[in-house]
Protein backbone atom coordinates (compact mmCIF):
# COMPACT_ATOMS: atom_id res chain seq x y z
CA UNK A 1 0.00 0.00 0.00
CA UNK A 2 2.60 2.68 0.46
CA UNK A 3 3.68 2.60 -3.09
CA UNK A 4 0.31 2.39 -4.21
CA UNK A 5 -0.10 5.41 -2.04
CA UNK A 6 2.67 7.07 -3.23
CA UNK A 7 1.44 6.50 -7.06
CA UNK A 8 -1.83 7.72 -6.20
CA UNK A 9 -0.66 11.22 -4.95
CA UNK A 10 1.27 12.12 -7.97
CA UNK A 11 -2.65 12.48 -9.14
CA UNK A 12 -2.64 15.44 -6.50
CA UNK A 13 1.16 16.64 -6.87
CA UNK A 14 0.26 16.57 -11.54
CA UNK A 15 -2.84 18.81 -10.38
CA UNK A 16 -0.55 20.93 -8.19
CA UNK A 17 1.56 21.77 -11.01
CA UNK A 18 -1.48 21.87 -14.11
CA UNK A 19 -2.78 24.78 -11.59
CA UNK A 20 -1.00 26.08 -9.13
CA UNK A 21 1.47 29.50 -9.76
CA UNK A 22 5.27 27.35 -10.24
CA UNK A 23 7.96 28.06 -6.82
CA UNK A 24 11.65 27.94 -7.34
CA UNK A 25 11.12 25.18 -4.50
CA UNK A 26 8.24 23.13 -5.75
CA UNK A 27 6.50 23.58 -2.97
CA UNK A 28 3.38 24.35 -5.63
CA UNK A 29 3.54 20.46 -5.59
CA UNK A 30 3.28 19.96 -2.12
CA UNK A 31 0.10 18.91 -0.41
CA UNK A 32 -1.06 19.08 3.46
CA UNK A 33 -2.54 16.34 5.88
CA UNK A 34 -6.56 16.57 7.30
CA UNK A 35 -6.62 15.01 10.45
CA UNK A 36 -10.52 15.21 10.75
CA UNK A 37 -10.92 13.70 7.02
CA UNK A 38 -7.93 11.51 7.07
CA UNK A 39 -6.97 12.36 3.14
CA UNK A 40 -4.32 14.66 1.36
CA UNK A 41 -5.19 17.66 -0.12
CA UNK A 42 -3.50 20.14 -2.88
CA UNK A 43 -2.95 23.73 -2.49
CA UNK A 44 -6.54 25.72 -3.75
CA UNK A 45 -6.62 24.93 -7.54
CA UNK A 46 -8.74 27.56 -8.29
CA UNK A 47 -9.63 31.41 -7.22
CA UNK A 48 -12.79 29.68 -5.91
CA UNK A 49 -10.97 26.97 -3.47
CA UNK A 50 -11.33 23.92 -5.66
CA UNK A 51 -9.40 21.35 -4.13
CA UNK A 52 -8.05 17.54 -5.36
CA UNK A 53 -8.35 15.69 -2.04
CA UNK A 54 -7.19 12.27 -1.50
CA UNK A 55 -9.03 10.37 0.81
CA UNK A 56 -7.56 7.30 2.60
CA UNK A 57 -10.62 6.24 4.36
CA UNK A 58 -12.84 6.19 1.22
CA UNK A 59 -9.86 5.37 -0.89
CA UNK A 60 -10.80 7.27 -3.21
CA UNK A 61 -9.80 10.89 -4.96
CA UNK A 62 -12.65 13.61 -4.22
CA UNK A 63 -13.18 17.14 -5.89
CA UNK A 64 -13.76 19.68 -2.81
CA UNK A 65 -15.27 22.62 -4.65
CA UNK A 66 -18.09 24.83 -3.78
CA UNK A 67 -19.70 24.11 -7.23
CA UNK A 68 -19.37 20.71 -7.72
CA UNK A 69 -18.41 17.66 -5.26
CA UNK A 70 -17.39 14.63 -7.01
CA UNK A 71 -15.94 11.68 -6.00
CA UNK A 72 -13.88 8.26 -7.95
CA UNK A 73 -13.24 5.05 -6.06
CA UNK A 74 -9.76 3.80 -6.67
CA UNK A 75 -10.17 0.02 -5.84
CA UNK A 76 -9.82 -2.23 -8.84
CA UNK A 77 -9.37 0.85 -11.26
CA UNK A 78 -6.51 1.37 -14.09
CA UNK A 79 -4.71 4.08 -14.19
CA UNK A 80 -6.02 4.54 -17.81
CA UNK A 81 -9.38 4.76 -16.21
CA UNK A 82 -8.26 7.30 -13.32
CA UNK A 83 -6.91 9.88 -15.64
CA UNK A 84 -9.92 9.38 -17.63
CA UNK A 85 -11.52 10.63 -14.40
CA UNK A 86 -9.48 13.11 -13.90
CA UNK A 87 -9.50 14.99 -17.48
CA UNK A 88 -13.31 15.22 -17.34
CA UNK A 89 -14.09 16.15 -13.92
CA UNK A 90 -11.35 18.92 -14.03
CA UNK A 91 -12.77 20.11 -17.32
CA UNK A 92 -16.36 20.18 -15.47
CA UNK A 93 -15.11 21.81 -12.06
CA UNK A 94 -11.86 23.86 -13.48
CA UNK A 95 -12.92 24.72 -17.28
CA UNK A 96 -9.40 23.99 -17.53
CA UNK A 97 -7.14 20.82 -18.82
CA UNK A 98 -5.84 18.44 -16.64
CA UNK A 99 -1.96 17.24 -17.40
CA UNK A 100 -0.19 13.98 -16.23
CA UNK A 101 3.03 15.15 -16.37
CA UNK A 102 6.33 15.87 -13.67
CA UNK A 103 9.78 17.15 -13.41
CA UNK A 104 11.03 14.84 -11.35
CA UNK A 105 11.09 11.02 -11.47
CA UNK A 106 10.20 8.23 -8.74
CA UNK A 107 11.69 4.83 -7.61
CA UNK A 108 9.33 3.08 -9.86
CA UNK A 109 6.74 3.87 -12.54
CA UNK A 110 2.91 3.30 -13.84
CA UNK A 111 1.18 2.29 -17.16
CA UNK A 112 -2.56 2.44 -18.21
CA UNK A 113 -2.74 -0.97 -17.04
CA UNK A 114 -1.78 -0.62 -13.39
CA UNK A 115 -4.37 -1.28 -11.33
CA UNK A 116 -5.16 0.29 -7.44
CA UNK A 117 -5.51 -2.58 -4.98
CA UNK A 118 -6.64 -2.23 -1.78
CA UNK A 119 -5.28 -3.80 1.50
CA UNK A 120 -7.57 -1.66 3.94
CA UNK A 121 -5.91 -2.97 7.49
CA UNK A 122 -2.54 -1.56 5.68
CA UNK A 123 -4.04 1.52 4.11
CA UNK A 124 -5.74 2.55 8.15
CA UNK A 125 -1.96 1.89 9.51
CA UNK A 126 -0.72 4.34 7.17
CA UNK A 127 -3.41 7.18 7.63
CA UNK A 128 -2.74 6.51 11.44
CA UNK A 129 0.96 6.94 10.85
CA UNK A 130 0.24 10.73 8.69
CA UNK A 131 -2.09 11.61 11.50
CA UNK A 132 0.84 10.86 14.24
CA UNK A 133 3.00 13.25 12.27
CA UNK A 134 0.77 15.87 11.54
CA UNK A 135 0.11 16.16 15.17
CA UNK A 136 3.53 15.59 16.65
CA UNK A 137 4.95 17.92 14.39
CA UNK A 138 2.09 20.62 15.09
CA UNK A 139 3.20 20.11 18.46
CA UNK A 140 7.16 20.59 18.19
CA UNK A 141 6.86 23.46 16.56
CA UNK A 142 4.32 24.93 19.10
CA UNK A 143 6.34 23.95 21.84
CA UNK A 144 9.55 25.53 20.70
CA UNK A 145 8.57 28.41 18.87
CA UNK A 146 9.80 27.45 15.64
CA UNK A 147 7.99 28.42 12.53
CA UNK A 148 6.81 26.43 9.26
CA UNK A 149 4.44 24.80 7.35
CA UNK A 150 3.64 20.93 7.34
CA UNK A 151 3.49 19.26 3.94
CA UNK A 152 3.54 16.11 2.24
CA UNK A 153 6.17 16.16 -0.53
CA UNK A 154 5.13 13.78 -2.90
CA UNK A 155 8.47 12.82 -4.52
CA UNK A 156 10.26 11.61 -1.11
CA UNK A 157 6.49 11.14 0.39
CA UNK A 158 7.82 12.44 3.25
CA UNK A 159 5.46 14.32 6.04
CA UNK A 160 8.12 17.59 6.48
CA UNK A 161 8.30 20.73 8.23
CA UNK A 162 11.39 23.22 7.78
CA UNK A 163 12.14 25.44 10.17
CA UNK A 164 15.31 28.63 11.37
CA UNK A 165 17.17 27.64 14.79
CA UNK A 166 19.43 30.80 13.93
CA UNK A 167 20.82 33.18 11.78
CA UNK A 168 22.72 29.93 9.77
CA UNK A 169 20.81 26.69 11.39
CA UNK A 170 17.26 25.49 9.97
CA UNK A 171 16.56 22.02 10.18
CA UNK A 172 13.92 19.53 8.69
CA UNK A 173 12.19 17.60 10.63
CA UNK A 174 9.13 14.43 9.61
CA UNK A 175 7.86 11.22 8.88
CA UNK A 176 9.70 9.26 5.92
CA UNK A 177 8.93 6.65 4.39
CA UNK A 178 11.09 3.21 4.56
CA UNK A 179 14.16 3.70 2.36
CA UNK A 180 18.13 2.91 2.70
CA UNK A 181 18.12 4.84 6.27
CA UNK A 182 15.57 2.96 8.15
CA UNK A 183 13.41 -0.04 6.49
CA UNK A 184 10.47 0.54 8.09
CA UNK A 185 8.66 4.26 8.27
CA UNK A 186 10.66 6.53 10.45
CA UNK A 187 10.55 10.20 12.12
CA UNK A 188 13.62 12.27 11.08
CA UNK A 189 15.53 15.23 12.19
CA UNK A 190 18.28 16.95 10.02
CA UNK A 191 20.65 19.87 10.58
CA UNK A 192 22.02 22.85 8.08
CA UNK A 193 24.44 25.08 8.76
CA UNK A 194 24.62 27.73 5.54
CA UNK A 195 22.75 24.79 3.93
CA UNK A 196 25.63 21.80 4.47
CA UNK A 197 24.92 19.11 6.89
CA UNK A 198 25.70 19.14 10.68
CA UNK A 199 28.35 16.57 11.76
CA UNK A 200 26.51 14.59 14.28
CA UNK A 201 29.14 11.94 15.12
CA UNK A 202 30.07 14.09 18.48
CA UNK A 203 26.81 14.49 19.20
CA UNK A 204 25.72 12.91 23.35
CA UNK A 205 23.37 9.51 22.52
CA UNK A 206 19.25 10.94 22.63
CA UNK A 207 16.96 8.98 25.20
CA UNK A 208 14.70 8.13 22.54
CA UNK A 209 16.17 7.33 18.79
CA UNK A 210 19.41 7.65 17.36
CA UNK A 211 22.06 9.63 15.55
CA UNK A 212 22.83 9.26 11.79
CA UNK A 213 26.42 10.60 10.46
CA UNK A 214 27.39 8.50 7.49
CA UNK A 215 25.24 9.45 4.22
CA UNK A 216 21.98 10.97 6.14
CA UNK A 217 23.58 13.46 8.99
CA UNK A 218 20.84 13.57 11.79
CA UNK A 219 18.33 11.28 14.10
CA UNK A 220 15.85 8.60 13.34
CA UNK A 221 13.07 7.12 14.54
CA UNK A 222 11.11 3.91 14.00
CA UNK A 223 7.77 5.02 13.81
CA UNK A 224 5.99 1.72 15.04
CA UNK A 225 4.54 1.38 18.19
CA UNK A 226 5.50 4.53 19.29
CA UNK A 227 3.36 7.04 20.67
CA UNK A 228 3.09 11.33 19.73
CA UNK A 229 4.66 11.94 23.62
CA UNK A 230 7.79 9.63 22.28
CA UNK A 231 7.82 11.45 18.95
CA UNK A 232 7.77 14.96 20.74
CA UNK A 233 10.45 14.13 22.91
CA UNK A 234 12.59 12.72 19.96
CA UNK A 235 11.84 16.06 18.16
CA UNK A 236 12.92 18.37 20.97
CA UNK A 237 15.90 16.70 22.39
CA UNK A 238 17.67 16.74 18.57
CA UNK A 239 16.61 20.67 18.44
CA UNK A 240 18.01 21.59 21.96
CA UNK A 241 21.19 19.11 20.67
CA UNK A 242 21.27 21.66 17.38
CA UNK A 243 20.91 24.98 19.39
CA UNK A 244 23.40 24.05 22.01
């Protein structure tokens, strides 16, 4: 389920850049976590608010517009058949053309003849996972001060926020998904100074989690069976490790 996942919000991230105004970062591509609906949403499409949601309870994408709700059930569908989907119900809702296209490639690719299969005990684990980020992270940066968004990226499909310690510190700070770092999902911390990355390998041992010098320089997390009060704790004891 998370590549399926992952596949299915490049729907989201193509609408993102068919519509949204292009930033030097991407971050047009970007899309943000509803707790209370449990699906990711774009950026507003549209000067009225449209908005390409995808829903992970319903598994299924849904228009949010103020015009016209509509809704398409990914479970047994082709891809052919989803951008079929999408090209009319953005012509209805947008007047404008939808475009399945990107700048940027991912670790594996789709055809018209991929179909969306659904393993729902998986796909609740993984909404429960986004909603444990979303709120630890909401908290961290509440707690410390710090300022920043919290998106999903959808070429890493990483939960992220970005935030300045100092005048030459920022770090990132998330939920990523299993990869060469940790093979499981995993909360992350990383440090910049004048955008290179901080040495960790002097760094004192955290109570919770560890440091990460060779390749990725910063602290990891497993993300199962851990709780937001664990993830918080992880989050702050890295920062107060970056600003001392």
């Amino acid at each position: 389920m998370e590549k399926t996942m992952h596949l299915a919000s490049q729907y989201l991230a193509a609408a993102g850049i068919s519509f949204v105004e292009k930033k030097a970062d991407d971050s047009h591509t970007n899309l943000g976590w509803s707790i209370d609906k449990q699906q990711l949403e774009t950026h507003p499409l549209s000067a009225n608010g449209d908005i390409l949601a995808l829903n992970y309870t319903t598994f299924s994408l849904e228009w949010i517009s103020p015009k016209n709700n509509a809704s398409f059930l990914l479970k047994g569908k082709t891809h052919q058949q989803v951008l079929k989907w999408l090209t009319s119900s953005t012509d209805t809702i947008l007047g404008k053309k939808y475009t399945y296209d990107f700048h940027y490639e991912l670790p594996y690719s789709i055809d018209d003849s991929f179909i969306f299969e659904l393993d729902r005990p998986r796909l609740k684990r993984l909404a429960t996972l986004r909603t444990l980020a979303q709120s630890s992270l909401e908290k961290t940066l509440k707690e410390t001060g710090l300022e920043s968004s919290i998106r999903v990226w959808p070429h890493h499909f990483d939960s992220g926020a970005y935030a300045n310690l100092a005048d030459t510190i920022t770090v990132g700070l998330g939920l990523a998904i299993p990869d060469d770092v940790v093979r499981e999902h995993y909360f992350y911390i990383s440090g910049y100074k004048s955008n290179d990355g901080i040495d960790t390998s002097k760094f004192d041992s955290l109570s919770i989690g560890e440091w990460k010098n060779d390749g990725f320089k910063g602290a990891v997390l497993p993300a199962s069976k851990v709780m937001q009060s664990e993830v918080f704790q992880f989050f702050k004891e890295a920062i107060n490790t970056y600003q001392n």
